[in-house]
C-alpha atoms as a PDB file:
ATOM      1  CA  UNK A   1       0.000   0.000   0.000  1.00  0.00           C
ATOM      2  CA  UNK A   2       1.379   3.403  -0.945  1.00  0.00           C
ATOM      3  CA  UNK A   3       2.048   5.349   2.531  1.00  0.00           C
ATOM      4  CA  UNK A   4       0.540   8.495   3.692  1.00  0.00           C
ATOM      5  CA  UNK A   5       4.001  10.806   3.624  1.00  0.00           C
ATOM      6  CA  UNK A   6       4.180  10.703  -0.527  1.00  0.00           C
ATOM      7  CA  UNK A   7       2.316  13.214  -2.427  1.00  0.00           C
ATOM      8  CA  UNK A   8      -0.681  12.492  -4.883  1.00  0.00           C
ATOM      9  CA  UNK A   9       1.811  14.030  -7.878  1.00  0.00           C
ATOM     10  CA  UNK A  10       4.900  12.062  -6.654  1.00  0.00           C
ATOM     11  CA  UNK A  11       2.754   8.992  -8.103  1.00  0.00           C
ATOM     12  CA  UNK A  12       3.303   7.005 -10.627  1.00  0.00           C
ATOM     13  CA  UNK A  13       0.255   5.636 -12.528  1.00  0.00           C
ATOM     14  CA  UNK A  14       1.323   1.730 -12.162  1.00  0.00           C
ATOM     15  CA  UNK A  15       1.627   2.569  -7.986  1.00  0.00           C
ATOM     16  CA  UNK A  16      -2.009   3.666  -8.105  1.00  0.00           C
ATOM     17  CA  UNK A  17      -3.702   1.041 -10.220  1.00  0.00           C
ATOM     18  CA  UNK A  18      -1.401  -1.266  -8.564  1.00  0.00           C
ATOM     19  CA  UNK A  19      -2.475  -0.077  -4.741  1.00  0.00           C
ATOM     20  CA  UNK A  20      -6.300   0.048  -5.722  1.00  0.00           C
ATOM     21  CA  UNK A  21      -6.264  -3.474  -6.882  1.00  0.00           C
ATOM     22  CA  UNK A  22      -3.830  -4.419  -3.906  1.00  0.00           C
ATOM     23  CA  UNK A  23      -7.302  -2.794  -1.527  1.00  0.00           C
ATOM     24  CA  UNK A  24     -10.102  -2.971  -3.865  1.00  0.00           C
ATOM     25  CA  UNK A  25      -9.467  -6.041  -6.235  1.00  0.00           C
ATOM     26  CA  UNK A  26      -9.463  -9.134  -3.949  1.00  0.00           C
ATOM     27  CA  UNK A  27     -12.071  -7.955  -2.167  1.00  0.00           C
ATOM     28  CA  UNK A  28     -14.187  -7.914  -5.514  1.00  0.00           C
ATOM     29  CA  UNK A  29     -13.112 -11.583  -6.185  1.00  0.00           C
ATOM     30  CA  UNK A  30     -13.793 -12.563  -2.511  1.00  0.00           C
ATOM     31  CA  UNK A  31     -17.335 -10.575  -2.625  1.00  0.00           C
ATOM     32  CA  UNK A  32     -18.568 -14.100  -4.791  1.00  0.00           C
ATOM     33  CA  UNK A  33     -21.971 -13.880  -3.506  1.00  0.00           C
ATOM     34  CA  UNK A  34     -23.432 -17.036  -2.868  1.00  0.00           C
ATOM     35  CA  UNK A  35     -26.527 -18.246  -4.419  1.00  0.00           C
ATOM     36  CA  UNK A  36     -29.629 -17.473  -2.960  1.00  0.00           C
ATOM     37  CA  UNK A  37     -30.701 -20.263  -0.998  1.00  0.00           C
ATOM     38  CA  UNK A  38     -34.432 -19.457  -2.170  1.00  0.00           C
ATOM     39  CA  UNK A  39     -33.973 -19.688  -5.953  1.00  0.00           C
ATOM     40  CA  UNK A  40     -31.622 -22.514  -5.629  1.00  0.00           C
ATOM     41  CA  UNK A  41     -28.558 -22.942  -6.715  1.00  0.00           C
ATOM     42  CA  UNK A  42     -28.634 -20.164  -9.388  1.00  0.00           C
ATOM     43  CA  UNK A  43     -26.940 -16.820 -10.293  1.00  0.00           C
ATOM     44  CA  UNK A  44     -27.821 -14.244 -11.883  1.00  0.00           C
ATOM     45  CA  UNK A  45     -25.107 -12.254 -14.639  1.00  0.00           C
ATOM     46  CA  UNK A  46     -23.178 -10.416 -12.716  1.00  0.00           C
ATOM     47  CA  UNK A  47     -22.092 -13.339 -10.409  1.00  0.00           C
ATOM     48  CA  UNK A  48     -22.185 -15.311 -13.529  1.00  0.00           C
ATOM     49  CA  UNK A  49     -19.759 -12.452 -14.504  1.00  0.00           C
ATOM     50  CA  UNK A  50     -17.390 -12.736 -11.764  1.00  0.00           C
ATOM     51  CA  UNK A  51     -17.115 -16.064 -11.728  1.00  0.00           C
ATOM     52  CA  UNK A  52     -16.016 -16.803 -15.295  1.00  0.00           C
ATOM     53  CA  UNK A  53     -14.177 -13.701 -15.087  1.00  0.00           C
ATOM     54  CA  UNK A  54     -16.039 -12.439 -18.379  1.00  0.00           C
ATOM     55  CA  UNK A  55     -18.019  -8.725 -18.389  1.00  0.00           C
ATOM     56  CA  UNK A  56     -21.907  -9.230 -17.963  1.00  0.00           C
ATOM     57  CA  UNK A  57     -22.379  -7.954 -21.630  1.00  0.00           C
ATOM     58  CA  UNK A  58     -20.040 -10.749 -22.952  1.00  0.00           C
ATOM     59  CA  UNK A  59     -22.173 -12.891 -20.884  1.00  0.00           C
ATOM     60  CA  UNK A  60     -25.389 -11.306 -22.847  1.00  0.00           C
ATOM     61  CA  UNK A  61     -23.760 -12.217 -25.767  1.00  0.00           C
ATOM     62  CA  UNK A  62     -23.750 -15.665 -25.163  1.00  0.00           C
ATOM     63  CA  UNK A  63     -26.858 -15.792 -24.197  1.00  0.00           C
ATOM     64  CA  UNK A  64     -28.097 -14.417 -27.066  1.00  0.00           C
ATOM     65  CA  UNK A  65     -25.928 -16.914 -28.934  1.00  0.00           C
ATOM     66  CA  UNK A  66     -27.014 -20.064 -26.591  1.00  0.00           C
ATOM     67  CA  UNK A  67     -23.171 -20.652 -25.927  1.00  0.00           C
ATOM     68  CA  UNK A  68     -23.522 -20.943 -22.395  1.00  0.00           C
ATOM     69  CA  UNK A  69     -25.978 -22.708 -20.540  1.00  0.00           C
ATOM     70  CA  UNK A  70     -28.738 -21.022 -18.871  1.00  0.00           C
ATOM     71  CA  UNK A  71     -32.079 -20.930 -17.707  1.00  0.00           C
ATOM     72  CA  UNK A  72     -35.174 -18.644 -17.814  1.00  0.00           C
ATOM     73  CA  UNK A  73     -38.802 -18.763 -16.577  1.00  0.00           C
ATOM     74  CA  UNK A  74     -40.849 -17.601 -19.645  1.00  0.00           C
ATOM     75  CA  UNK A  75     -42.878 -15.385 -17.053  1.00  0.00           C
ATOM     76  CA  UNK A  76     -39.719 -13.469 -15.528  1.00  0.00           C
ATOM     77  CA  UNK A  77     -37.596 -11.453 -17.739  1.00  0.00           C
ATOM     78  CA  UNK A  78     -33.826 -12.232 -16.045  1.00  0.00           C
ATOM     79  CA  UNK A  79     -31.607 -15.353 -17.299  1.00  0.00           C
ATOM     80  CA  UNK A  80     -30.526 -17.468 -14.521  1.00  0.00           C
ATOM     81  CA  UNK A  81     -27.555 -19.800 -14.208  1.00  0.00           C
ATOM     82  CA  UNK A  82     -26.256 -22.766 -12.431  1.00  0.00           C
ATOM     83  CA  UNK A  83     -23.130 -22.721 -10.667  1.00  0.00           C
ATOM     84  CA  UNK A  84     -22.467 -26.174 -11.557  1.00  0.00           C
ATOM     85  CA  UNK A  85     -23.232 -25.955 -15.350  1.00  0.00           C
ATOM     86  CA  UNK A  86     -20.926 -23.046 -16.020  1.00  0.00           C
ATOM     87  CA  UNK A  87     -18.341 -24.881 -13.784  1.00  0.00           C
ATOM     88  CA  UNK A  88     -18.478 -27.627 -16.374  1.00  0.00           C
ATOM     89  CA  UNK A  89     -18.739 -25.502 -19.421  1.00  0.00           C
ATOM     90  CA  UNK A  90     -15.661 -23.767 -18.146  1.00  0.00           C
ATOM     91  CA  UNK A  91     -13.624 -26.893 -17.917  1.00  0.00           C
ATOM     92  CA  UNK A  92     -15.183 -28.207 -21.453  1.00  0.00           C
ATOM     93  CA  UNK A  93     -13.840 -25.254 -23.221  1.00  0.00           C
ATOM     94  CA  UNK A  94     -10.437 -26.734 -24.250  1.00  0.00           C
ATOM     95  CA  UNK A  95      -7.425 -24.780 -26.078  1.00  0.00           C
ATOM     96  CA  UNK A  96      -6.040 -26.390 -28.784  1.00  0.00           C
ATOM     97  CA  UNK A  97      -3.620 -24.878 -30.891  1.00  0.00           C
ATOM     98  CA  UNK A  98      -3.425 -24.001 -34.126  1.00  0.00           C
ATOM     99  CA  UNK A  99      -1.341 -26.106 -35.007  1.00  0.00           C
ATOM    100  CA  UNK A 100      -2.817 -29.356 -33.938  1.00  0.00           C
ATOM    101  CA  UNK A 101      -6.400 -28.022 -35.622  1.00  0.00           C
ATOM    102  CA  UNK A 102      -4.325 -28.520 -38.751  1.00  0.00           C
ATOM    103  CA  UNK A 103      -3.124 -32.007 -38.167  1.00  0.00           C
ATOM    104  CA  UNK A 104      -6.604 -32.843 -36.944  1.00  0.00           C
ATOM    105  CA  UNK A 105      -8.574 -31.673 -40.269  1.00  0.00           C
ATOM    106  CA  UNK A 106      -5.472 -32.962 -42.682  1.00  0.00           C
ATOM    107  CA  UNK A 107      -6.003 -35.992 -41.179  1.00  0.00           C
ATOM    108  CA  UNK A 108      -9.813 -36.399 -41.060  1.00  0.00           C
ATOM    109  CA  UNK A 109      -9.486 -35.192 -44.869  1.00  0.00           C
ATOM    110  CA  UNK A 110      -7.408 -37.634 -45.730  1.00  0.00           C
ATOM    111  CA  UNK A 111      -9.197 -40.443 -44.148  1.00  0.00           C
ATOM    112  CA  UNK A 112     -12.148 -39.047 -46.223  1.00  0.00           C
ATOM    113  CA  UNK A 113     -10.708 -38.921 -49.337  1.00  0.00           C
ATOM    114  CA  UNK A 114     -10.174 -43.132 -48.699  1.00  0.00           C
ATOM    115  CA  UNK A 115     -13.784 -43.683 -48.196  1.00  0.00           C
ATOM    116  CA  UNK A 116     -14.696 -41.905 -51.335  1.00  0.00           C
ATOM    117  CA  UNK A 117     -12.304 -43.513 -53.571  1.00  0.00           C
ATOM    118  CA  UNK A 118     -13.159 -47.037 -52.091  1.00  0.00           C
ATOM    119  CA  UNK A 119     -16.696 -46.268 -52.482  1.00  0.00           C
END
C-alpha cells in the first residue's frame, strides 16, 4: 500500500492502479456472492460475470448466442444460471492450438478422401 508521507503528484500511474487493486481487487473476487438459498442454486449475470471472469455484456452475448448454458422462466424477464453448469462448461472449453487443428482436419481429410475412392 502506498504510505501516507508521498504526495498524490509524486505517483506514478502503475503505484495507483497497482495499490487500488492491492485494496479494492481481492475484495471484488472474494465478494462471490453465494446463491440465494431461495432460488436454488442459481446466479444471476453479474455473479455469472465474476465467476467466469467475463463482463456481464459478454455474458449477454452468449446468451443471445445459446453458448452458455442457462435458464429462464418464460414469465420473468432475467436469465438465470447454475453454478455447476458453467463450472463444467468452463472446464469443457479446451485450447487447442493451431497447429494441432491442422493435423486434426489434414487428417480427417485424408481419411475421407479413402472412403470416397473405395466407395
Amino acid at each position: 500500500m502506498i504510505g501516507l508521507n508521498k504526495r498524490l503528484n509524486e505517483l506514478t500511474w502503475g503505484e495507483i492502479i497497482s495499490d487500488l487493486d492491492e485494496r479494492y481487487g481481492k475484495q471484488a473476487m472474494l465478494k462471490v456472492i453465494p446463491a440465494n438459498p431461495a432460488s436454488g442454486d442459481f446466479m444471476n449475470v453479474k455473479e455469472c460475470a465474476i465467476l467466469t471472469g467475463y463482463k456481464p455484456d459478454y455474458i449477454r452475448q452468449l446468451v443471445f448466442k445459446k453458448a452458455i448454458p442457462y435458464h429462464k422462466n418464460p414469465k420473468l424477464k432475467p436469465v438465470r444460471f447454475k453454478r455447476e453448469e458453467i463450472l463444467a462448461w468452463m472446464t469443457s472449453k479446451k485450447f487447442t492450438p493451431i497447429s494441432e487443428q491442422a493435423e486434426n482436419y489434414i487428417s480427417e481429410r485424408s481419411v475421407l478422401k479413402i472412403k470416397t475412392r473405395k466407395s
